[in-house]
N, C-alpha and C. Protein backbone atom coordinates (compact mmCIF):
# COMPACT_ATOMS: atom_id res chain seq x y z
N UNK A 1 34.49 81.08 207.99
CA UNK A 1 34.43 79.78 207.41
C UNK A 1 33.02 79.22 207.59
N UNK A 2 32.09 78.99 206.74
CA UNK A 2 30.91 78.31 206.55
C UNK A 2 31.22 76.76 206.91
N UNK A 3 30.20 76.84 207.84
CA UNK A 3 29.87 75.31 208.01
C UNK A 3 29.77 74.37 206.79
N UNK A 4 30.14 73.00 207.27
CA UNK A 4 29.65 72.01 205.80
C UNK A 4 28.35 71.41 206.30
N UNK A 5 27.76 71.03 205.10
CA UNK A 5 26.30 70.94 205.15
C UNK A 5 26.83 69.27 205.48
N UNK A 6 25.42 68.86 205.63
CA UNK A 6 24.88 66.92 206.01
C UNK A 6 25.43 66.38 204.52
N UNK A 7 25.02 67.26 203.60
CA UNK A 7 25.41 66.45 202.50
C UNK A 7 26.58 66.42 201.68
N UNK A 8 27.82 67.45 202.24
CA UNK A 8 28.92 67.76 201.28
C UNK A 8 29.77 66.76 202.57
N UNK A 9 29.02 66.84 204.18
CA UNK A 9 29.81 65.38 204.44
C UNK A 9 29.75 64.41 203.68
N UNK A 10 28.82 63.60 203.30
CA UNK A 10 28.69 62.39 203.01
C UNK A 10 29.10 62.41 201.68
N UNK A 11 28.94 63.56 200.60
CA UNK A 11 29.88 63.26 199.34
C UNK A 11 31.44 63.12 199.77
N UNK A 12 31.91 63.84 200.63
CA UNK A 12 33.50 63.73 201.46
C UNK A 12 33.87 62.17 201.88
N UNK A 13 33.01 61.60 202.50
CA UNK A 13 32.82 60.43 203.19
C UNK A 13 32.47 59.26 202.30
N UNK A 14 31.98 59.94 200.90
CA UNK A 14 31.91 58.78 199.54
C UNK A 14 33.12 58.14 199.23
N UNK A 15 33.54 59.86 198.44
CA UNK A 15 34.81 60.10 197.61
C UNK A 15 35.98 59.72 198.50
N UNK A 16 36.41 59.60 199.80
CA UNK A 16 37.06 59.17 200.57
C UNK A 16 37.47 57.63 200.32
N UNK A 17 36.46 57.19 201.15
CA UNK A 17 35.84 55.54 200.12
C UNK A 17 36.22 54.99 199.56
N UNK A 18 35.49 55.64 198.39
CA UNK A 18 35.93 55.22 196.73
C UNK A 18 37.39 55.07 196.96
N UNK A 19 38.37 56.00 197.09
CA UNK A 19 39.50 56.31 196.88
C UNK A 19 40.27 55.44 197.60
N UNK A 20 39.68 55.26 198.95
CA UNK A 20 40.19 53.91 199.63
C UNK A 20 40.22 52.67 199.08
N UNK A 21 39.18 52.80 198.66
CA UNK A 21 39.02 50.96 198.16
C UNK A 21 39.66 51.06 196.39
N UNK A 22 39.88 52.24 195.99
CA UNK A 22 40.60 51.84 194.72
C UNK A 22 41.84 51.79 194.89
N UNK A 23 42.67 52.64 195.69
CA UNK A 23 43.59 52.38 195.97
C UNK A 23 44.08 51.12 196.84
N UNK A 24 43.08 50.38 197.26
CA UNK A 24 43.20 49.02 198.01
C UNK A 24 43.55 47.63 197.23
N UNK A 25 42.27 48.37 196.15
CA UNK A 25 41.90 46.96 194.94
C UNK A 25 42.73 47.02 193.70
N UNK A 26 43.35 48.41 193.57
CA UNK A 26 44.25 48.86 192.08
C UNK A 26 45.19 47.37 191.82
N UNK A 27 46.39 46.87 192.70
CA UNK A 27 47.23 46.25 192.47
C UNK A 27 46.65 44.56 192.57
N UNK A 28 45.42 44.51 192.98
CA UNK A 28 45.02 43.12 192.44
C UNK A 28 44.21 42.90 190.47
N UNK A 29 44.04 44.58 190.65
CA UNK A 29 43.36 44.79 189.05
C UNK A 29 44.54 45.36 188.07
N UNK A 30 45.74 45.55 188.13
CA UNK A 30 46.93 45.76 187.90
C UNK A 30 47.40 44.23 187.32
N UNK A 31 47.63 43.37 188.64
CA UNK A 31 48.94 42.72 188.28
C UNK A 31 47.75 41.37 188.26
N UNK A 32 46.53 40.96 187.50
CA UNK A 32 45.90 40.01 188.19
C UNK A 32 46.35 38.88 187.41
N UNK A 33 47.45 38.98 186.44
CA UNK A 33 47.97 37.57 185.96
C UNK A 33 48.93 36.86 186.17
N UNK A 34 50.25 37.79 186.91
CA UNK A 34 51.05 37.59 187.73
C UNK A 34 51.98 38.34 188.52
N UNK A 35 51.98 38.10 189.25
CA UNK A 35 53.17 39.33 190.31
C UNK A 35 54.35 39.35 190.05
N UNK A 36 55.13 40.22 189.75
CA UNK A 36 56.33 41.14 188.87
C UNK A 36 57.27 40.65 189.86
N UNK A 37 58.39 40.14 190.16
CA UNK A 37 59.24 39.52 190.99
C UNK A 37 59.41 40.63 192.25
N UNK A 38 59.77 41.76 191.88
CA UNK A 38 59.85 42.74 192.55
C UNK A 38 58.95 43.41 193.70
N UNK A 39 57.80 42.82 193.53
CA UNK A 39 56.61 42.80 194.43
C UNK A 39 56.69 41.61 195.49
N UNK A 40 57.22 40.54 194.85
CA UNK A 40 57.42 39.36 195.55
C UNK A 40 58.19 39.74 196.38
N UNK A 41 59.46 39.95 195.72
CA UNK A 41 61.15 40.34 196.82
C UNK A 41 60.34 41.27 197.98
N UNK A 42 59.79 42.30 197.72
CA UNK A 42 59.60 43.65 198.71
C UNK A 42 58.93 42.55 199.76
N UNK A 43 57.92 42.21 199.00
CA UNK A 43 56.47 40.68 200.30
C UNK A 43 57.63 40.02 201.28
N UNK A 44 58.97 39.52 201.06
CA UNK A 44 59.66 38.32 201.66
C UNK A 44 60.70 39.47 202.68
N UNK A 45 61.05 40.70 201.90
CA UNK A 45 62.00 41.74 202.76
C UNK A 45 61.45 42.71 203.61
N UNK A 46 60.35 43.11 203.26
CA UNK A 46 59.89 44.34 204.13
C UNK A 46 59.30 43.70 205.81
N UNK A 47 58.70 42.84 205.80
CA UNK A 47 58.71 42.24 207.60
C UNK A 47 59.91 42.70 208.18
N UNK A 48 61.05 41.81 207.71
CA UNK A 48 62.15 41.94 208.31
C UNK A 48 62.64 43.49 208.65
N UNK A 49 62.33 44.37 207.13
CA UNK A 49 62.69 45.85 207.35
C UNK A 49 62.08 46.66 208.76
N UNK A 50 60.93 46.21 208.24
CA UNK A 50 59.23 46.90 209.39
C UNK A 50 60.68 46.06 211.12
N UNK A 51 60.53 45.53 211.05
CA UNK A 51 60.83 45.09 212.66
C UNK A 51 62.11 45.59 212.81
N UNK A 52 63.16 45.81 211.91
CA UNK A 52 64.00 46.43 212.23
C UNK A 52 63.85 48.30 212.80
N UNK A 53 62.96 48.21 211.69
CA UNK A 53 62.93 49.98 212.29
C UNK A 53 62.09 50.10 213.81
N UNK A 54 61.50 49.28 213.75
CA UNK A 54 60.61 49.14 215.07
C UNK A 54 61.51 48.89 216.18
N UNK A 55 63.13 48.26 216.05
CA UNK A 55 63.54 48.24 216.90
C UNK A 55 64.47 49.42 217.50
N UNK A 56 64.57 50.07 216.25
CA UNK A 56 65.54 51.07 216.17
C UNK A 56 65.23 52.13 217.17
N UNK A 57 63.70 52.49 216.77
CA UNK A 57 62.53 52.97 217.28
C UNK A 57 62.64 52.82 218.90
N UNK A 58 62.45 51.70 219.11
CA UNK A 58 62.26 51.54 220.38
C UNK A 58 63.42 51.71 221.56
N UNK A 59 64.52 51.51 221.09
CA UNK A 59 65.91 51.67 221.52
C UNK A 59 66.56 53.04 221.36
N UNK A 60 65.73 53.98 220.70
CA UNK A 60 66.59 55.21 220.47
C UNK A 60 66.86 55.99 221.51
N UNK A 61 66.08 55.77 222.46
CA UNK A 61 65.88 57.01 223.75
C UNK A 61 66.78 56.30 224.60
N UNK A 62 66.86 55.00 224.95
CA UNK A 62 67.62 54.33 225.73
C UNK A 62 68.45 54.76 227.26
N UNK A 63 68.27 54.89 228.06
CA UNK A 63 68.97 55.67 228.74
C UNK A 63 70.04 54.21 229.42
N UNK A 64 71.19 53.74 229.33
CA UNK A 64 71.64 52.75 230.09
C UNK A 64 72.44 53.29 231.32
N UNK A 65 72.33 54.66 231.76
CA UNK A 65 72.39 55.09 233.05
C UNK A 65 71.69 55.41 233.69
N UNK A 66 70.09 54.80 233.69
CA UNK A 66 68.84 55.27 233.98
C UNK A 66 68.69 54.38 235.04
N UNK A 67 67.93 54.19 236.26
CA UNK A 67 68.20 52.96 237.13
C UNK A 67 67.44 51.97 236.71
N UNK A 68 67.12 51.52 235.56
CA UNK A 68 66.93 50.26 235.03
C UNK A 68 67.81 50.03 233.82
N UNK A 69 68.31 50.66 234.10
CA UNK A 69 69.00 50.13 232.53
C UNK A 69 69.40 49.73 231.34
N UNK A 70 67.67 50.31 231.53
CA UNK A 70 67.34 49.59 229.52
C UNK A 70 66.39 48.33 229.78
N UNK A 71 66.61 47.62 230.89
CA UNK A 71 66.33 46.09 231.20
C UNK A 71 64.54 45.86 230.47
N UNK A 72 63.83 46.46 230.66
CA UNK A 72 62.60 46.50 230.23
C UNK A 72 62.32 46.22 228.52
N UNK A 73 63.29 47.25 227.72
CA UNK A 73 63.45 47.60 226.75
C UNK A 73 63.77 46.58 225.94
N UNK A 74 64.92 46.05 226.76
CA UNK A 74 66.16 44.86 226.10
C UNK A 74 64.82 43.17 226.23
N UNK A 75 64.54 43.56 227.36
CA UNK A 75 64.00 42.49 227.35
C UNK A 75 62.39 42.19 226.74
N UNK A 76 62.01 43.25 226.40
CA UNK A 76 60.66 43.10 224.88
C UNK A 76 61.25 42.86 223.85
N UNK A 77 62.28 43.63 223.37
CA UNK A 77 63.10 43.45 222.53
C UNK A 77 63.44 41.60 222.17
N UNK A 78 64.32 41.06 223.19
CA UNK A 78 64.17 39.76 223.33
C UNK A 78 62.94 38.90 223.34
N UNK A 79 61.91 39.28 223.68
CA UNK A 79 60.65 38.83 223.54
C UNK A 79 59.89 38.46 222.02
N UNK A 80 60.24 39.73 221.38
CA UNK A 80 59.35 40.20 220.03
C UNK A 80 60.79 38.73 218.73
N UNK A 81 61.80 38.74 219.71
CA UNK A 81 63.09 38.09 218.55
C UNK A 81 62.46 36.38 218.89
N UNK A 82 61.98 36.35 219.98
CA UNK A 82 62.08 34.59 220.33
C UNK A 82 60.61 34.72 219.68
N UNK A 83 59.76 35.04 219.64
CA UNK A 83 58.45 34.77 219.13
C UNK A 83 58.49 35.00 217.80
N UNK A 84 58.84 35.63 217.02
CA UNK A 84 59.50 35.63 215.72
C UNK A 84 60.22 34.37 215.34
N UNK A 85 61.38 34.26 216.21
CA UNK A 85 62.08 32.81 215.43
C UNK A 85 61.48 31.16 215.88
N UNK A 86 60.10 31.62 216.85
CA UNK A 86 59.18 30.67 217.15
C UNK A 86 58.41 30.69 216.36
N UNK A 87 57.37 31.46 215.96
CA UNK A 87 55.85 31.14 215.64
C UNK A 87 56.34 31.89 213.61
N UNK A 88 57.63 32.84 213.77
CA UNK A 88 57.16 33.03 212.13
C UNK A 88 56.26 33.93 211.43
N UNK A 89 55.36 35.00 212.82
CA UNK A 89 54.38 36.00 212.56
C UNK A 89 54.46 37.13 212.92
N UNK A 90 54.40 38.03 211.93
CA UNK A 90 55.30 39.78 212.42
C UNK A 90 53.87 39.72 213.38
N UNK A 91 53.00 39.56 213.14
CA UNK A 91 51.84 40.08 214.03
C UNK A 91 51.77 39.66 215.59
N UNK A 92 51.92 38.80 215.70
CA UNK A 92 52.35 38.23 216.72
C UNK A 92 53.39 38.45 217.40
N UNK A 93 54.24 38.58 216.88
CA UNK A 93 55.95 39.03 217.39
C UNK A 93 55.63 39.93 218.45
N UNK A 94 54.94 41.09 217.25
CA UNK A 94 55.20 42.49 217.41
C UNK A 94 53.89 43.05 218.84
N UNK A 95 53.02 42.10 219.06
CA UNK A 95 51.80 42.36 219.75
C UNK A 95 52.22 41.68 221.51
N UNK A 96 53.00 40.36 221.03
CA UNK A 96 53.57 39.63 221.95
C UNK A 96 54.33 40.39 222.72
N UNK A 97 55.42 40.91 222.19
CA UNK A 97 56.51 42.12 222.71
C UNK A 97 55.83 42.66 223.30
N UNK A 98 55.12 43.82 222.78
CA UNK A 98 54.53 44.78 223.26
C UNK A 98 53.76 44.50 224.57
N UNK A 99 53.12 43.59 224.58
CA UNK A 99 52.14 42.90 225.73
C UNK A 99 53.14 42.78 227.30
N UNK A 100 54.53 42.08 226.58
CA UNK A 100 55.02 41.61 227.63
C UNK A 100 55.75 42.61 228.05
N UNK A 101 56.16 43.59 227.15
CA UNK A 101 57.14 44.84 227.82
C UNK A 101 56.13 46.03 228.73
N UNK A 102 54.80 45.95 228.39
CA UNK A 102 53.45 46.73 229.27
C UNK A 102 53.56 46.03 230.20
N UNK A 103 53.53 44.70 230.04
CA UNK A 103 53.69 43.96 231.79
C UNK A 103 54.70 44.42 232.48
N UNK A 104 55.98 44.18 232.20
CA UNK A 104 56.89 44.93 232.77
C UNK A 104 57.19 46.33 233.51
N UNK A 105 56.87 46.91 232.71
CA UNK A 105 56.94 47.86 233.30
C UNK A 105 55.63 48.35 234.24
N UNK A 106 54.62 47.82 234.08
CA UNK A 106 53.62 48.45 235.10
C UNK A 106 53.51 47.48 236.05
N UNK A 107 54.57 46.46 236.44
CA UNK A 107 54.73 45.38 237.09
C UNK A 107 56.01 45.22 238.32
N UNK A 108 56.96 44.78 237.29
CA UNK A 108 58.11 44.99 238.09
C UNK A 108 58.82 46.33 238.15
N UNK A 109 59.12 46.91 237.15
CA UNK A 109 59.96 48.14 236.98
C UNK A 109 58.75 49.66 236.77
N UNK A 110 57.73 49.22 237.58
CA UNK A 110 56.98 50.43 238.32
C UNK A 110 57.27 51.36 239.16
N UNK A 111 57.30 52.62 238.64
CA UNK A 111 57.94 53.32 239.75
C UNK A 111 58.27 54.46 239.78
């Protein structure tokens, strides 16, 4: 296998790019007179979807005969739901959780 030269990187590293940012910018140069309801619905349902699977995710391994009991788990879990039905921001929810279930466990349920 031949090395790639300095310059068939940077055509790689163009065309990459390009392809990024058209595929970024397509659906504002697509739909730029109005958004198709169906784009809307997915915008208002998919948060909710995204955090569901995230929880699913996170709960699958679960051990509730483990000597914590999940307690760590359950309780980010609870974390990521009250900051959600507080503040209203998957980003936040989901960063919040996470923050506070790393505390946890490298905190109390260290070990």
């Amino acid at each position: 296998m031949m090395p790639i030269s300095p310059a068939q990187s940077w055509a790689i590293i163009l065309v990459v790019a390009a392809t990024t940012a058209a595929i970024r910018f397509l659906p504002f140069w697509v739909f730029h007179s109005s958004t198709p309801r169906v784009i809307l619905y997915l915008g208002k349902v998919l948060p909710g979807a995204v955090m569901a699977m995230l929880v699913v995710y996170c709960l699958k391994d679960l051990d509730p005969l483990a000597a914590d009991h999940g307690l760590p788990q359950i309780l980010g879990v609870a974390m990521v739901a009250l900051l959600h039905k507080w503040k209203h921001n998957t980003l936040l929810s989901i960063a919040g959780g996470t923050v506070f279930y790393m505390m946890l466990i490298q905190t109390l349920f260290a070990g």
